[in-house]
C-alpha atoms as a PDB file:
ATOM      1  CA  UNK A   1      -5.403 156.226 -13.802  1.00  0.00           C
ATOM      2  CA  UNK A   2      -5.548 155.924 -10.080  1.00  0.00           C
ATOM      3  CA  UNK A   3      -8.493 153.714  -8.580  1.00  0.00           C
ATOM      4  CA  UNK A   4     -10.178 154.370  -5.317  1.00  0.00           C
ATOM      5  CA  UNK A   5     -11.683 151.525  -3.294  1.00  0.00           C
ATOM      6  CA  UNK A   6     -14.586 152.977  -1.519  1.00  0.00           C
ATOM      7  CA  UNK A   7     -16.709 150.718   0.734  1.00  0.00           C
ATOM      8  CA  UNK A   8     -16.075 147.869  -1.620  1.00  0.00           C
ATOM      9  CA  UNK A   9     -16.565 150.115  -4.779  1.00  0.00           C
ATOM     10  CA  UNK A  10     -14.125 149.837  -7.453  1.00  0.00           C
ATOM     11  CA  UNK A  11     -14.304 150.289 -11.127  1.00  0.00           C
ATOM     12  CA  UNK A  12     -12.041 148.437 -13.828  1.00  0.00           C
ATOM     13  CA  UNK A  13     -10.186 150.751 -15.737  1.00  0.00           C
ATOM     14  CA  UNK A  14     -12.876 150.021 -19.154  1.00  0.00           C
ATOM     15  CA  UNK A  15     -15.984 150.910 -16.666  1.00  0.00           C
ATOM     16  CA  UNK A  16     -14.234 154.095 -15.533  1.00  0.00           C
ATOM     17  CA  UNK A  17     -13.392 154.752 -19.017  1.00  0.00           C
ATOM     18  CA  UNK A  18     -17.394 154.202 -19.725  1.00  0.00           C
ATOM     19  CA  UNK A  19     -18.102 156.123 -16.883  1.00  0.00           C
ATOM     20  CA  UNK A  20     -16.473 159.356 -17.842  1.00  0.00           C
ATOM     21  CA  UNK A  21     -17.419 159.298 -20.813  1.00  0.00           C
ATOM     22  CA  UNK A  22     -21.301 158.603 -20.307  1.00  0.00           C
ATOM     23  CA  UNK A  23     -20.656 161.668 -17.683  1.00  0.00           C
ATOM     24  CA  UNK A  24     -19.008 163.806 -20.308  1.00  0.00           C
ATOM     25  CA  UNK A  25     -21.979 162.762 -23.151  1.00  0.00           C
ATOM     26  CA  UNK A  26     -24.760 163.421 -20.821  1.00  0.00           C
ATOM     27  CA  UNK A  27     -23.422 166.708 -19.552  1.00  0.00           C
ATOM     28  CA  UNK A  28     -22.838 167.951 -22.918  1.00  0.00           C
ATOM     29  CA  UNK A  29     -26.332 167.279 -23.931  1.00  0.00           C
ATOM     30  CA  UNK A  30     -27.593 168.885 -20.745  1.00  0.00           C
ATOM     31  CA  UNK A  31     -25.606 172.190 -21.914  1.00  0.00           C
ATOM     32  CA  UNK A  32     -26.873 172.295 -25.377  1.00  0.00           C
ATOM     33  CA  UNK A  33     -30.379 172.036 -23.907  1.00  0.00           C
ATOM     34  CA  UNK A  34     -30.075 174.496 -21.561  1.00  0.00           C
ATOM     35  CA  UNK A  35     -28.801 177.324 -24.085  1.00  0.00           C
ATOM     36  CA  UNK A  36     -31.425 176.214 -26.613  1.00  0.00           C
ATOM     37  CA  UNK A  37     -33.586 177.050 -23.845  1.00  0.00           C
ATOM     38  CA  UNK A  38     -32.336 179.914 -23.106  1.00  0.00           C
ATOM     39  CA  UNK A  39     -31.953 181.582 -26.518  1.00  0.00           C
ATOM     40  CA  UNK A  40     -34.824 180.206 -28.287  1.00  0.00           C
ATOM     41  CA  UNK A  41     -37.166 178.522 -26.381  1.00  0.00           C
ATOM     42  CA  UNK A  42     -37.791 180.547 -23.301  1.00  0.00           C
ATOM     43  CA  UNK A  43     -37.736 183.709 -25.372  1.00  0.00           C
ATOM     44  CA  UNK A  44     -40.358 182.846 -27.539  1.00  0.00           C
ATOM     45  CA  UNK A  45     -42.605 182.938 -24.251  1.00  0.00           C
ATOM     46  CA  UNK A  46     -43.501 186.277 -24.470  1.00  0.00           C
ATOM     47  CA  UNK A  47     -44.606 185.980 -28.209  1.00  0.00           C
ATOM     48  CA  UNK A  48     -47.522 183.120 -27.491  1.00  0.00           C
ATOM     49  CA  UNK A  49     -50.685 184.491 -27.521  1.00  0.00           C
ATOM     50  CA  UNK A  50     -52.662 185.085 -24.311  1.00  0.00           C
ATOM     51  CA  UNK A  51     -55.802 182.854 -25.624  1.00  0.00           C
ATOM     52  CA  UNK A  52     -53.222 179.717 -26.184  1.00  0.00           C
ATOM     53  CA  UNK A  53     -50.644 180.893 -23.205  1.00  0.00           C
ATOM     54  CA  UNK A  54     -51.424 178.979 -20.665  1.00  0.00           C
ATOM     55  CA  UNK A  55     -51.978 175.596 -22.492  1.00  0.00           C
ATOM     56  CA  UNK A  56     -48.333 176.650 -24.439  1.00  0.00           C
ATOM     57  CA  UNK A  57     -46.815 176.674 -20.825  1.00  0.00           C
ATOM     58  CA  UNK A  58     -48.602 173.358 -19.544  1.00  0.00           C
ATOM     59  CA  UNK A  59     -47.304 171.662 -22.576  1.00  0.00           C
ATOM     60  CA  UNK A  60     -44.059 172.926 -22.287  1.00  0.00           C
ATOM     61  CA  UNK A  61     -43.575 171.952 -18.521  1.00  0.00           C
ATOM     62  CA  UNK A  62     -44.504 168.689 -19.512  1.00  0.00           C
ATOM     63  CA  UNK A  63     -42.144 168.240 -22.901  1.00  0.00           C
ATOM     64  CA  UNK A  64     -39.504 169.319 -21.875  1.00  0.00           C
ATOM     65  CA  UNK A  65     -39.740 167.156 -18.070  1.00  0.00           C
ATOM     66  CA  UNK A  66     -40.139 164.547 -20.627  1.00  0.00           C
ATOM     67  CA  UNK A  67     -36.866 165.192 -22.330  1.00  0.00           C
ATOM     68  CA  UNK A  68     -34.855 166.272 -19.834  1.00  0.00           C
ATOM     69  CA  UNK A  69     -35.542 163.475 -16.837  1.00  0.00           C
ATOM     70  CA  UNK A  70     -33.108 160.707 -18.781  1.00  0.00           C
ATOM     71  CA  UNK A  71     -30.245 162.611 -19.874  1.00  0.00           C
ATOM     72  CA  UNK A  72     -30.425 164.486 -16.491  1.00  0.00           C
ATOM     73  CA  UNK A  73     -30.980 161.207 -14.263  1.00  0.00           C
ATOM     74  CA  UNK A  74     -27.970 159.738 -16.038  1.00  0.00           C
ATOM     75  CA  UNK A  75     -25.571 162.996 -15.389  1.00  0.00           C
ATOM     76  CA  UNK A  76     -26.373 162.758 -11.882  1.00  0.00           C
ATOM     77  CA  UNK A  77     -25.655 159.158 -11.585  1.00  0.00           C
ATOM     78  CA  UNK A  78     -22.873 159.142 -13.509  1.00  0.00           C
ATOM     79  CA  UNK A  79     -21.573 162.072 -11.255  1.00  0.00           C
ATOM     80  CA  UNK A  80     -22.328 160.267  -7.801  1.00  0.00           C
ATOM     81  CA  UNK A  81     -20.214 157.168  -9.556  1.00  0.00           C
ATOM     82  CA  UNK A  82     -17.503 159.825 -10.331  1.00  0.00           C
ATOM     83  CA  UNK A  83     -17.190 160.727  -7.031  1.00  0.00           C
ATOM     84  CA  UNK A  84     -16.567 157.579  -5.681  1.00  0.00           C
ATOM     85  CA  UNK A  85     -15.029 155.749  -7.780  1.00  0.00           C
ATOM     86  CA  UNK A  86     -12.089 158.569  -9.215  1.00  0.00           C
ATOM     87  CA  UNK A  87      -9.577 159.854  -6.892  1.00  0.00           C
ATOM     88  CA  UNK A  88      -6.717 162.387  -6.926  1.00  0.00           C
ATOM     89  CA  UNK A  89      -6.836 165.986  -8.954  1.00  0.00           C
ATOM     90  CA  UNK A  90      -9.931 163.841 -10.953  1.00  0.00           C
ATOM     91  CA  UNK A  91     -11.885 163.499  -7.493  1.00  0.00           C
ATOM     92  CA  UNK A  92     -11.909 167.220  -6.864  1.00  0.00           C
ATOM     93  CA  UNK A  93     -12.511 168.080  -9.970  1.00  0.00           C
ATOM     94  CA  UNK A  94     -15.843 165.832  -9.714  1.00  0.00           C
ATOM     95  CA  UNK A  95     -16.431 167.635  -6.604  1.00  0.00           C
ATOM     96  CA  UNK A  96     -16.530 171.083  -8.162  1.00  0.00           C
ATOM     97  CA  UNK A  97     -18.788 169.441 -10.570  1.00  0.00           C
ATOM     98  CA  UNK A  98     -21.162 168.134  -7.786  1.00  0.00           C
ATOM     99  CA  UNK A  99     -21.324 171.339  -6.465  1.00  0.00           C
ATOM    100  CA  UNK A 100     -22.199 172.954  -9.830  1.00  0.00           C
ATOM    101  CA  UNK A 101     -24.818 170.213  -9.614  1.00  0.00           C
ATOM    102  CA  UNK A 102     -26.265 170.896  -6.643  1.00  0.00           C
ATOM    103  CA  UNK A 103     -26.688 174.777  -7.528  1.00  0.00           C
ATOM    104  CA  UNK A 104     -28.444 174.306 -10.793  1.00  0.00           C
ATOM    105  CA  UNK A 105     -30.685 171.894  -9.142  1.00  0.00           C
ATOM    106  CA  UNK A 106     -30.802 174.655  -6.490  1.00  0.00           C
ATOM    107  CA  UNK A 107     -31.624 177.484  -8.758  1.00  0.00           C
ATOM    108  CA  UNK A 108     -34.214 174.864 -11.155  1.00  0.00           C
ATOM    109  CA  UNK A 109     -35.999 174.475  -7.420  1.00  0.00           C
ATOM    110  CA  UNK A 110     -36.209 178.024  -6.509  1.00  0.00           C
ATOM    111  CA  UNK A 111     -36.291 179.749  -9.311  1.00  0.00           C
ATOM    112  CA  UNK A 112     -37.072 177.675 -12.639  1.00  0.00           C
ATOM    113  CA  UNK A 113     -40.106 175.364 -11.447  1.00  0.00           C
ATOM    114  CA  UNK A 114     -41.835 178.218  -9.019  1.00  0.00           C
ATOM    115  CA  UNK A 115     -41.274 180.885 -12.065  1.00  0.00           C
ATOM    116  CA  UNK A 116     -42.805 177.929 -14.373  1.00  0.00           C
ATOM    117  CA  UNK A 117     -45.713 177.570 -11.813  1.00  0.00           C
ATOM    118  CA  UNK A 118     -46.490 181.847 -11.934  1.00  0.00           C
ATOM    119  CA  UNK A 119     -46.646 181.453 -15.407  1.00  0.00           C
ATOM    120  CA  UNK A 120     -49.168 178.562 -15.802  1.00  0.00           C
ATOM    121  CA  UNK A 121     -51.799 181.088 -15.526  1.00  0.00           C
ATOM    122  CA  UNK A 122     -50.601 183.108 -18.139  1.00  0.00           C
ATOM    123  CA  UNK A 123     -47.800 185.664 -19.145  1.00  0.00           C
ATOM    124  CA  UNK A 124     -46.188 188.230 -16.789  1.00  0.00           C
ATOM    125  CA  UNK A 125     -43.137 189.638 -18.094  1.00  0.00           C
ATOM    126  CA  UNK A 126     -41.758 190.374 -14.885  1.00  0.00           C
ATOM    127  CA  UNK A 127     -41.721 186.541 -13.868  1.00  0.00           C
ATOM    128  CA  UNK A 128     -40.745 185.546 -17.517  1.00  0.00           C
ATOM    129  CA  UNK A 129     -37.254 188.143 -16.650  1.00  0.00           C
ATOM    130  CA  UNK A 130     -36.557 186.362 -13.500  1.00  0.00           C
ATOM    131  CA  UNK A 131     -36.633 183.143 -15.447  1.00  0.00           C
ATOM    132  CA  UNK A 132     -35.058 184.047 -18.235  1.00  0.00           C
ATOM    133  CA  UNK A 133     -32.355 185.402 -15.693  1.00  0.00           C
ATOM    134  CA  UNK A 134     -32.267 182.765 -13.384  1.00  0.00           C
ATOM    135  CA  UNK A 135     -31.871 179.929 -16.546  1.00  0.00           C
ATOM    136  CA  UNK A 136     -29.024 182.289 -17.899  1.00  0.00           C
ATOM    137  CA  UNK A 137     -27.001 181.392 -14.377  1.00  0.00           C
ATOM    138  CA  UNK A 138     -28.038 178.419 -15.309  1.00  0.00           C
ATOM    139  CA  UNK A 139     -26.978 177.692 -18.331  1.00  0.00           C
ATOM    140  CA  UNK A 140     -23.132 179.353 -16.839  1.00  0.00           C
ATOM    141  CA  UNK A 141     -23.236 176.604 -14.579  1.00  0.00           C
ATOM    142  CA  UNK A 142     -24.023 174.236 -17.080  1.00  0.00           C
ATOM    143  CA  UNK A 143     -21.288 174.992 -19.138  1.00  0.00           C
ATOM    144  CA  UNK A 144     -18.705 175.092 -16.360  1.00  0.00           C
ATOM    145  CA  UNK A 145     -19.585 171.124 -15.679  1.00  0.00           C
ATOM    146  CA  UNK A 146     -19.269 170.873 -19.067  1.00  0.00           C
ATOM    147  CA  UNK A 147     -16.064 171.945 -19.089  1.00  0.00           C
ATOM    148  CA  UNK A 148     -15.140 170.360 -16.008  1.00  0.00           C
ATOM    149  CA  UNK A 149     -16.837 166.735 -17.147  1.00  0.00           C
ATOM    150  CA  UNK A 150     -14.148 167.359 -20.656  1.00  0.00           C
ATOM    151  CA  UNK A 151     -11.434 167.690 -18.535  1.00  0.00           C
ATOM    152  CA  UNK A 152     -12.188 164.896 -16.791  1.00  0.00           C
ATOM    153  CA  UNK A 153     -12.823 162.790 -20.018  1.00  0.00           C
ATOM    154  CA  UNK A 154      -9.064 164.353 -21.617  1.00  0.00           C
ATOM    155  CA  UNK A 155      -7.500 163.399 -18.723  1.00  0.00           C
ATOM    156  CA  UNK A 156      -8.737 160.121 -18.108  1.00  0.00           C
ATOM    157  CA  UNK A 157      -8.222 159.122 -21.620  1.00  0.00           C
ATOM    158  CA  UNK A 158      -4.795 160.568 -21.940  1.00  0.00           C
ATOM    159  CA  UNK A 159      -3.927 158.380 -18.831  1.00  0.00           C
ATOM    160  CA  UNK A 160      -5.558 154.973 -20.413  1.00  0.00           C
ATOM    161  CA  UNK A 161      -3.337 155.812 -23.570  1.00  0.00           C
ATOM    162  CA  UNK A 162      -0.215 156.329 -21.723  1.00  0.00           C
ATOM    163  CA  UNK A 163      -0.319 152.768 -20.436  1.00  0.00           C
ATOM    164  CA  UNK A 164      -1.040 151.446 -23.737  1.00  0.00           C
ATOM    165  CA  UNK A 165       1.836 153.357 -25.193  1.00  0.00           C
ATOM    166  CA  UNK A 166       4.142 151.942 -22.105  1.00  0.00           C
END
């Protein structure tokens, strides 16, 4: 495993071990969230009852900002880290990952929250298609730095246990 010193920033093989995998862990979680999301949660939407619709989607905005700020907070950390601190093939493979990043926090700002907002005052179908649609990109994007963050993890550990086997 290759280390990069960056402006003074350096990582011991163990923390970039850590690193990875608390990258890998939180991404992962991210993914399963975002396709419960998409195949359960969001469609149930449209079955809520107009009388109790727009207190279901206050509630919801509020949940699942609850759930998702931690796990979230530490996959973008954990990716900044990764792109600093990991050099090589693994740096540009971070770097596709940041830029997955950056367009599902792209798409969650343009289309997600202002979707979320239309719907506060109660059901349109329309708007509930464009976020069921834009959450299914999404969710593709997701699972690419998902993917990405695993390779990342396999190849970092299958470097660490080369040098234990030499």
């Amino acid at each position: 495993m290759k280390h990069m010193r960056s402006a003074g920033f350096s990582l011991s093989p163990r923390n970039e071990l850590c690193v990875v995998a608390v990258h890998a862990l939180s991404t992962w979680f991210m993914v399963g969230m975002i396709w419960t999301i998409q195949i359960v949660h969001y469609p149930l939407f449209a079955f809520v009852g107009s009388e109790t619709y727009e207190d279901f989607q206050a509630k919801h905005v509020e949940v699942i900002g609850l759930l998702l700020v931690v796990p979230w907070l530490v996959e973008g950390l954990s990716a900044l880290v990764l792109l600093v601190c990991l050099s090589g093939s693994l740096r540009k493979l971070a770097v596709v990952g940041a830029v997955l990043m950056a367009s599902i926090m792209a798409l969650s700002a343009f289309v997600s929250a202002p979707a979320h907002g239309d719907l506060a005052s109660g059901f349109n179908a329309e708007v509930h298609n464009d976020l069921m649609f834009g959450n299914l990109i999404r969710s593709i994007l997701w699972t690419a730095r998902g993917c990405i963050a695993a390779a990342i993890l396999w190849i970092t550990v299958t470097s660490v246990a080369n040098k234990v086997e030499t």
